[in-house]
C-alpha atoms as a PDB file:
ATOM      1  CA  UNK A   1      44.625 -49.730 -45.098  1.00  0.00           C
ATOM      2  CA  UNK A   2      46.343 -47.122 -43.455  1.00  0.00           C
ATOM      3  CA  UNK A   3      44.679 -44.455 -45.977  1.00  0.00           C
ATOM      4  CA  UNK A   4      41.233 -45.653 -44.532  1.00  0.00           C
ATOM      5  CA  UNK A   5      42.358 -45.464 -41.353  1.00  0.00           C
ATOM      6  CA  UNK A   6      43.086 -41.718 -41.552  1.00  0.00           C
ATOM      7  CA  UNK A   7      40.553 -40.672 -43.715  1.00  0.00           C
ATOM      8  CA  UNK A   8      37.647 -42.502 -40.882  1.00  0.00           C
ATOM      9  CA  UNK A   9      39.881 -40.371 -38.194  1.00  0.00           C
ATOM     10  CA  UNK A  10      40.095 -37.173 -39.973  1.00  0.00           C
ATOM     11  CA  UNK A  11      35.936 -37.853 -41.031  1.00  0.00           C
ATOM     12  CA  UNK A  12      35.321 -38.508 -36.907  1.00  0.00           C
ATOM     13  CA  UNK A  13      37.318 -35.314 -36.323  1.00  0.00           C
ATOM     14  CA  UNK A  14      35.615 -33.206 -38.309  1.00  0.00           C
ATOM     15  CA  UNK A  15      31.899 -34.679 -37.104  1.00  0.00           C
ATOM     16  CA  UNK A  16      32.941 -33.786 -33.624  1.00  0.00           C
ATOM     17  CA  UNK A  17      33.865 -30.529 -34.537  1.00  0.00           C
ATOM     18  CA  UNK A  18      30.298 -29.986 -35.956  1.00  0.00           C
ATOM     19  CA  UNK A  19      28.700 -31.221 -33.464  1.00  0.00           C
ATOM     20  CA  UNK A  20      30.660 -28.952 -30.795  1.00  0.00           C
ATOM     21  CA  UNK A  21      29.865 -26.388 -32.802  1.00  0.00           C
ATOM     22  CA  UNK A  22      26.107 -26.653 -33.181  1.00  0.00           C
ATOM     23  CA  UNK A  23      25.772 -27.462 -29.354  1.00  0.00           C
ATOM     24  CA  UNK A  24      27.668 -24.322 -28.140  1.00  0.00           C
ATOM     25  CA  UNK A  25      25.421 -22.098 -30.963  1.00  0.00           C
ATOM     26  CA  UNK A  26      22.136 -24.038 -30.007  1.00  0.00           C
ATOM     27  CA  UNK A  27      19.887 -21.387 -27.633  1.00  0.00           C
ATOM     28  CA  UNK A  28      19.184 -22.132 -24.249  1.00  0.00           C
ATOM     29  CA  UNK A  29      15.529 -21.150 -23.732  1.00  0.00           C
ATOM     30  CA  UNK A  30      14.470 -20.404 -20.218  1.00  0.00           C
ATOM     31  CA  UNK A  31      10.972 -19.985 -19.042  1.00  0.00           C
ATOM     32  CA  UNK A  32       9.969 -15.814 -18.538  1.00  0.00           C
ATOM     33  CA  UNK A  33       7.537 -16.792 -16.046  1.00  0.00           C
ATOM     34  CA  UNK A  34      10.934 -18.410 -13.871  1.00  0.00           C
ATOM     35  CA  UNK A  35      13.062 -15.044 -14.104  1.00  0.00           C
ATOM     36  CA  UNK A  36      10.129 -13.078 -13.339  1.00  0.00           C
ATOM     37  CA  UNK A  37       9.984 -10.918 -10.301  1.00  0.00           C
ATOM     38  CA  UNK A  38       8.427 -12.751  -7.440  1.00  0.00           C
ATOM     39  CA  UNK A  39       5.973 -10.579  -5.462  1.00  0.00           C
ATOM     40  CA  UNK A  40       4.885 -11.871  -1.882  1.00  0.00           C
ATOM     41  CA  UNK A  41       1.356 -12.338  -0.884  1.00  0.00           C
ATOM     42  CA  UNK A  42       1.611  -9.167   0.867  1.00  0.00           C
ATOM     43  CA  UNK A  43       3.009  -7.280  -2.039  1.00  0.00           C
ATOM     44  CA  UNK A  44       0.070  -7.956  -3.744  1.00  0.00           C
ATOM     45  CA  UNK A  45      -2.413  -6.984  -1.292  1.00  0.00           C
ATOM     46  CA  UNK A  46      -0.388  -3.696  -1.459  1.00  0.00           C
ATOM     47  CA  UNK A  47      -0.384  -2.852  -4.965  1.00  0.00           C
ATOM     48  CA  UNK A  48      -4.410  -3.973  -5.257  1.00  0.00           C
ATOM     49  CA  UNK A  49      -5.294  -1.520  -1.864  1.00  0.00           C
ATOM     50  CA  UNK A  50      -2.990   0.957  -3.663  1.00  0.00           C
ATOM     51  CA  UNK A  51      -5.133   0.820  -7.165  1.00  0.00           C
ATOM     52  CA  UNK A  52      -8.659   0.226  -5.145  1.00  0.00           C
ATOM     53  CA  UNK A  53      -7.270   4.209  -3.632  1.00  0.00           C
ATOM     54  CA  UNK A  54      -7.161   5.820  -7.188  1.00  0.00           C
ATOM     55  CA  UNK A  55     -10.352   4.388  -8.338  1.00  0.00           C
ATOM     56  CA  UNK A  56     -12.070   5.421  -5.638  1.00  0.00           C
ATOM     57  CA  UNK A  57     -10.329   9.081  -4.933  1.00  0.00           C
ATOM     58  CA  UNK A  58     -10.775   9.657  -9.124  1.00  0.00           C
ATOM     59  CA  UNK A  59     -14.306   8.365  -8.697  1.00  0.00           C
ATOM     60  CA  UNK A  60     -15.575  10.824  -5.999  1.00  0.00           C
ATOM     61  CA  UNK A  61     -13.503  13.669  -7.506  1.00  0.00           C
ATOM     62  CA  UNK A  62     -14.939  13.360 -10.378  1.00  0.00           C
ATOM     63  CA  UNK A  63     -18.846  12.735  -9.371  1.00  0.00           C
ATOM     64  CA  UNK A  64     -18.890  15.421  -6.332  1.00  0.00           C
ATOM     65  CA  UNK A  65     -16.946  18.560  -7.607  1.00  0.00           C
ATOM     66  CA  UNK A  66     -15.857  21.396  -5.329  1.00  0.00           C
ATOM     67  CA  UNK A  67     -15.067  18.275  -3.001  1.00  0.00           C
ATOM     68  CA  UNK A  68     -11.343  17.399  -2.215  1.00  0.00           C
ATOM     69  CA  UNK A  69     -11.289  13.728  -0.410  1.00  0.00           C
ATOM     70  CA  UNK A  70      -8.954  11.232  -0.953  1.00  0.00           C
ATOM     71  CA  UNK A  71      -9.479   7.861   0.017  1.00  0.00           C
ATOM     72  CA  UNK A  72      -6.802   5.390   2.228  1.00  0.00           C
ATOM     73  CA  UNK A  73      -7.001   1.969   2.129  1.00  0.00           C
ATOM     74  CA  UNK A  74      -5.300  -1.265   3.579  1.00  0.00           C
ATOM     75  CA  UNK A  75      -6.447  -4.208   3.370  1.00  0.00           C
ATOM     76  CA  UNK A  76      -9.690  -3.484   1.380  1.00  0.00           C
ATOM     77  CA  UNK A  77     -10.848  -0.945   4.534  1.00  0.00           C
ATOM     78  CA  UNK A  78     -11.323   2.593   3.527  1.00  0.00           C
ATOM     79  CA  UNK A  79     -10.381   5.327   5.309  1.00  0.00           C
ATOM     80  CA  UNK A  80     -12.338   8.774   3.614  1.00  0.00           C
ATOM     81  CA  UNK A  81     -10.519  11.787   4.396  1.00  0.00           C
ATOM     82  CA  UNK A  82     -11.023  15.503   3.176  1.00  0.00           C
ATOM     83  CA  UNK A  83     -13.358  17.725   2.966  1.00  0.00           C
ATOM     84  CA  UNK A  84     -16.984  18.306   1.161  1.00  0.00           C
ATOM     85  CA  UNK A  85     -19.502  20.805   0.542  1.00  0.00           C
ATOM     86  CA  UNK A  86     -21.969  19.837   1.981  1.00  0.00           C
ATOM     87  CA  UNK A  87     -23.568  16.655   4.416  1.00  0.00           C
ATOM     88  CA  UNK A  88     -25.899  15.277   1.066  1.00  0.00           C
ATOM     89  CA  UNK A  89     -22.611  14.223  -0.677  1.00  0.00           C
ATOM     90  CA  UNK A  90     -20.847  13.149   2.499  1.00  0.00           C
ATOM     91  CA  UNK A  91     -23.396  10.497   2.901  1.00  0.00           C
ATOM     92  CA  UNK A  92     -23.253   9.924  -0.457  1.00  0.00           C
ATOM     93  CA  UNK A  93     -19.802   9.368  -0.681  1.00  0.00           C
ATOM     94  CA  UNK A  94     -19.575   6.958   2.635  1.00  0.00           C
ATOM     95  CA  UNK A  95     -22.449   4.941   0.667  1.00  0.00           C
ATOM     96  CA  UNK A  96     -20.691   4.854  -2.942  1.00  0.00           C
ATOM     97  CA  UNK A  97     -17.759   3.864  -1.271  1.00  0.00           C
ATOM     98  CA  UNK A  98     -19.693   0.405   1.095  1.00  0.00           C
ATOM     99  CA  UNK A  99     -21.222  -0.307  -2.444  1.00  0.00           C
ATOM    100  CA  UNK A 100     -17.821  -0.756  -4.036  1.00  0.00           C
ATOM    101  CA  UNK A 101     -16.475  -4.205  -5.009  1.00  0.00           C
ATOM    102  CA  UNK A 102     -14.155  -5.197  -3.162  1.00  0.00           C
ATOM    103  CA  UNK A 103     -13.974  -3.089  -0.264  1.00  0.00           C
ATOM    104  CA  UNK A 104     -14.803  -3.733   3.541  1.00  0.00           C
ATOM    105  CA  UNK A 105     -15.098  -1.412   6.650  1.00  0.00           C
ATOM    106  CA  UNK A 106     -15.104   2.056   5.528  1.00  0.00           C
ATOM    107  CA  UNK A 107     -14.231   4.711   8.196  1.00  0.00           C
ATOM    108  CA  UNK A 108     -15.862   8.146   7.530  1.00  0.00           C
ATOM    109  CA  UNK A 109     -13.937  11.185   8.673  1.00  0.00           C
ATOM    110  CA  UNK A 110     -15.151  13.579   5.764  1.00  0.00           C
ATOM    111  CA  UNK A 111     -15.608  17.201   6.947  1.00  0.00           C
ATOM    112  CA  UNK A 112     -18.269  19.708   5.788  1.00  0.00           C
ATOM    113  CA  UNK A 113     -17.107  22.794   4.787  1.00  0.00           C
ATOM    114  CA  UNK A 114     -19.421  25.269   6.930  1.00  0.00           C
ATOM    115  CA  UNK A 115     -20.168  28.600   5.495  1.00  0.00           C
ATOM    116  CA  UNK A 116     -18.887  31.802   7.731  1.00  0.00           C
ATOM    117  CA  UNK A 117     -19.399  35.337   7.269  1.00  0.00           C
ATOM    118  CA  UNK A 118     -16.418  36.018   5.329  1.00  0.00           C
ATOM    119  CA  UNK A 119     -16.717  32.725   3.421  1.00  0.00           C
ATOM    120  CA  UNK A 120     -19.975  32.768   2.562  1.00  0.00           C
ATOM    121  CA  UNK A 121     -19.425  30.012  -0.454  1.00  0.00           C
ATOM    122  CA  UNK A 122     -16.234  27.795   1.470  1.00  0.00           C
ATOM    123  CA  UNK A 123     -14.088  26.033  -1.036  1.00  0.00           C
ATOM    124  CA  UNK A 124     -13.194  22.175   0.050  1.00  0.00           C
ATOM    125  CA  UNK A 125      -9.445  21.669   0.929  1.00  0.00           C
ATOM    126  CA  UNK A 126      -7.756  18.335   1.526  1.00  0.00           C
ATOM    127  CA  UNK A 127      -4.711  19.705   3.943  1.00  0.00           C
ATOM    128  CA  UNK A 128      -2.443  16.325   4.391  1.00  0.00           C
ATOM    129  CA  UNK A 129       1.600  16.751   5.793  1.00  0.00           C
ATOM    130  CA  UNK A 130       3.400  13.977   4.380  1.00  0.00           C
ATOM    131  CA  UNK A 131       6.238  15.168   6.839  1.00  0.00           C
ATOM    132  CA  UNK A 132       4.397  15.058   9.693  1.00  0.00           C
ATOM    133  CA  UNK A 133       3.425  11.548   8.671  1.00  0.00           C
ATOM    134  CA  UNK A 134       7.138  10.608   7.744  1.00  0.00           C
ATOM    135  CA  UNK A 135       7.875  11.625  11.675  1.00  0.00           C
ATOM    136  CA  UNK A 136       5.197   9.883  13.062  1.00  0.00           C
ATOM    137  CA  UNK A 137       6.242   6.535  11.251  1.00  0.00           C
ATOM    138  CA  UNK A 138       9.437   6.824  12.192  1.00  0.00           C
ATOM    139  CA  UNK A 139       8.126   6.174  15.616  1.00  0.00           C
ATOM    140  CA  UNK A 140       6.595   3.077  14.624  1.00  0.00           C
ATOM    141  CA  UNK A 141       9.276   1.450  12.899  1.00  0.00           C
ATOM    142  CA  UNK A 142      11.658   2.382  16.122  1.00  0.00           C
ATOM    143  CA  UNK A 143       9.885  -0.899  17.091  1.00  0.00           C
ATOM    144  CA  UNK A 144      11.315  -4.347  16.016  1.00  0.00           C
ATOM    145  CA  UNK A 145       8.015  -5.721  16.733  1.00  0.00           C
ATOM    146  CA  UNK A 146       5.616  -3.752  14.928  1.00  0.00           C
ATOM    147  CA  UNK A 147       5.125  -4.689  11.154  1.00  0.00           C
ATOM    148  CA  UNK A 148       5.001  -1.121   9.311  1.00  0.00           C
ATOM    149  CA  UNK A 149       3.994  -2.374   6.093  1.00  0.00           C
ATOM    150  CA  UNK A 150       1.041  -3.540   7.140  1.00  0.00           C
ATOM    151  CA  UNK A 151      -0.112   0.053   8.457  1.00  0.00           C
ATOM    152  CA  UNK A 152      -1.269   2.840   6.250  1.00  0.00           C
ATOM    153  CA  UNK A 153      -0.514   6.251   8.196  1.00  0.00           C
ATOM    154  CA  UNK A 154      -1.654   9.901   6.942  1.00  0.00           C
ATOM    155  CA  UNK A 155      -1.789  13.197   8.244  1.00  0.00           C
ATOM    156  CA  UNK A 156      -4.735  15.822   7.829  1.00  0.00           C
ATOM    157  CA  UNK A 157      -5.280  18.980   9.484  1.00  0.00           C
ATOM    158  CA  UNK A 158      -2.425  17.742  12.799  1.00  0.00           C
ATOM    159  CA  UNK A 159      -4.692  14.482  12.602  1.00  0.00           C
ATOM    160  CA  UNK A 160      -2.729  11.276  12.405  1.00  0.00           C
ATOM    161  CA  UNK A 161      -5.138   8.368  10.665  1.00  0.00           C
ATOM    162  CA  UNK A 162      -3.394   4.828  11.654  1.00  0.00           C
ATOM    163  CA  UNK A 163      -5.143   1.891   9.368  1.00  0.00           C
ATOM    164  CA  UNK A 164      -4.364  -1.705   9.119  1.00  0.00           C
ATOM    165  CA  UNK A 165      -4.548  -5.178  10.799  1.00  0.00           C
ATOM    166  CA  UNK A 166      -1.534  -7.546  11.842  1.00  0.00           C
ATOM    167  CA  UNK A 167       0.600  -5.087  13.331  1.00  0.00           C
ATOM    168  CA  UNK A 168       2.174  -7.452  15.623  1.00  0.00           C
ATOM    169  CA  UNK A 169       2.930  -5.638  19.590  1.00  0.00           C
ATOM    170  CA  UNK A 170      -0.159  -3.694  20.437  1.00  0.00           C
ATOM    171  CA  UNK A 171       1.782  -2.642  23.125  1.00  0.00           C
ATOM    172  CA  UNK A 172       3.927  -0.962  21.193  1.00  0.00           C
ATOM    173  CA  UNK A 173       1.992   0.547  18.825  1.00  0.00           C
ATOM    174  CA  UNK A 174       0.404   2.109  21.531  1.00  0.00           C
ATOM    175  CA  UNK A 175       3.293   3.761  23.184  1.00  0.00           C
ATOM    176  CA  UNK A 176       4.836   4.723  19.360  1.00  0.00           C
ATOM    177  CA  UNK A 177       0.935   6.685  19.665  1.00  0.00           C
ATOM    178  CA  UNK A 178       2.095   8.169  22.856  1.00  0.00           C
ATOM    179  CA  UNK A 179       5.316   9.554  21.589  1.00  0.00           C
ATOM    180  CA  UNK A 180       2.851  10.775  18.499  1.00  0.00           C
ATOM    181  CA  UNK A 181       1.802  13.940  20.505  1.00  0.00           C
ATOM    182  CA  UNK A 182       5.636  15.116  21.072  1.00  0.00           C
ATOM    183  CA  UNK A 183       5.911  15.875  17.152  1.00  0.00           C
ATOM    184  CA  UNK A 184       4.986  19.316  16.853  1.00  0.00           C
ATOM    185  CA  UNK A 185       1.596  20.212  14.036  1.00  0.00           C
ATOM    186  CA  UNK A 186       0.361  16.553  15.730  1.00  0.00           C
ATOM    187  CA  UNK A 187      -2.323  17.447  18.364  1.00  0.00           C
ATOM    188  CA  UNK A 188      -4.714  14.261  17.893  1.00  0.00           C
ATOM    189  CA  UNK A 189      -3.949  10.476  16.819  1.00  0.00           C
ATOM    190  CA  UNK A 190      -7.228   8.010  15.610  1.00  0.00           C
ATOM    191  CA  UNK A 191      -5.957   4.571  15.819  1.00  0.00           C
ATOM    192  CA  UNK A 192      -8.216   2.688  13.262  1.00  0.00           C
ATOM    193  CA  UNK A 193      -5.898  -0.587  13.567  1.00  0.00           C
ATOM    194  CA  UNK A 194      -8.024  -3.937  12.753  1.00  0.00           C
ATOM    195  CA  UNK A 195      -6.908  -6.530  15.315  1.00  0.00           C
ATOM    196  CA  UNK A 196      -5.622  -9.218  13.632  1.00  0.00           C
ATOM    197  CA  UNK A 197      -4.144 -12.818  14.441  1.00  0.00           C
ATOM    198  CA  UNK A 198      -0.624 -11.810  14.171  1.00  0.00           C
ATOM    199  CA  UNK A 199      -1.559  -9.454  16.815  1.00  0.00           C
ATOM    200  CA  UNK A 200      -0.707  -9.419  20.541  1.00  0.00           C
ATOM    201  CA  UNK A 201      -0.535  -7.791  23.755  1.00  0.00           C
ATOM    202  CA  UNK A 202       2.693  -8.435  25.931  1.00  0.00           C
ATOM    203  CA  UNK A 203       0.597  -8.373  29.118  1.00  0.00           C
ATOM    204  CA  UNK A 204      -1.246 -11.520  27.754  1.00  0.00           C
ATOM    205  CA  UNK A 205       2.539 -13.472  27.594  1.00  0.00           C
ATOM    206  CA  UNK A 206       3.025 -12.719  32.146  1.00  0.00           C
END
C-alpha cells in the first residue's frame, strides 16, 4: 500500500512538473494592432496635408517646367508659392490645384518672372529661408496660447506666409505678427489664418 502511495505521489509530481513546464514555454500572443503607435487625429491630418504637398509640388514641377513653386498646405488649404514663367501657367496652376481631390481654399501668391533687359529669357527661382521662418515661429510658440502645430509658416523672398485654422488667441497671434517685422530679411507678413472654433479674441472675454 505504501508502494502505491509513492508511486501516485511521485506520478502527481512529475505531471505538475509538465504542466509547469509547458505553461511557462507556451507563447503569449499579443495583438500588433494594440502595441502599435497611436497617432492623434491631428497627427493624421498632418501627415495627409504633408503628402497632399508632394503630390501637388511634383505634379506642377513636372507639368510646367522652367517653373519652381512649391505648394503649402494645412488643413487641405493650399498655399502656391514660387515663381513661373509666365501668367498662362499661373492660372493654370491655381486651377489644377481647385480641381484636386481633396483640397479646399487655395491661396495664389505665384509670381511671374518678367523679362528685363539683361534677362531677356528670366529663369523661375523659388527663394524660401527656413531660418528666417525658424525665427519667426519662435515668436509664435513664445505664446502658451497659440497652438503651433496647427500653423504652417514659410518664408519667400522676406515674405512670411502664416496658414492654418484653430490657432487658439488671435490676440496673440497678432502681436507674435507684430514682433515679425523686428527679425531682420522679414519686411512683410500675410496672415492667411482660417478662423476656426477653437479660436478667440481676448477682447470678446471683458
Amino acid at each position: 500500500m505504501k508502494l502505491n502511495k509513492l508511486l501516485v505521489s511521485l506520478l502527481l509530481g512529475s505531471m505538475a512538473l509538465g504542466f509547469a513546464a509547458c505553461s511557462t514555454e507556451a507563447p503569449y500572443m499579443i495583438d500588433s494592432s494594440l502595441t502599435s503607435q497611436y497617432m492623434s487625429a491631428g497627427d493624421i491630418q498632418a501627415k495627409d496635408d504633408d503628402a497632399l504637398s508632394k503630390r501637388l509640388t511634383d505634379f506642377l514641377s513636372t507639368e510646367f517646367k522652367g517653373s519652381d513653386v512649391k505648394a503649402i498646405v494645412r488643413f487641405d488649404n493650399v498655399l502656391l508659392v514660387g515663381q513661373v514663367l509666365n501668367n498662362s501657367d499661373k492660372l493654370k496652376m491655381v486651377d489644377i490645384c481647385k480641381k484636386w481631390p481633396g483640397t479646399k481654399e487655395v491661396y495664389d501668391y505665384l509670381t511671374v518672372v518678367e523679362p528685363t533687359t539683361n534677362k531677356p529669357n528670366p529663369s523661375a527661382s523659388l527663394n524660401m529661408s527656413s531660418s528666417l521662418a525658424s525665427k519667426a515661429m519662435d515668436l509664435i510658440k513664445l505664446h502658451y496660447d497659440i497652438s503651433p502645430e496647427n500653423i504652417k509658416l514659410v518664408v519667400v523672398d522676406g515674405v512670411v506666409y502664416i496658414i492654418g485654422t484653430n490657432v487658439g488667441n488671435l490676440n496673440a497671434l497678432h502681436d507674435a505678427i507684430e514682433n515679425m517685422y523686428s527679425i531682420k530679411g522679414i519686411h512683410k507678413v500675410i496672415n492667411l489664418e482660417k478662423i476656426g472654433n477653437m479660436d478667440y479674441n481676448v477682447s470678446a472675454f471683458k
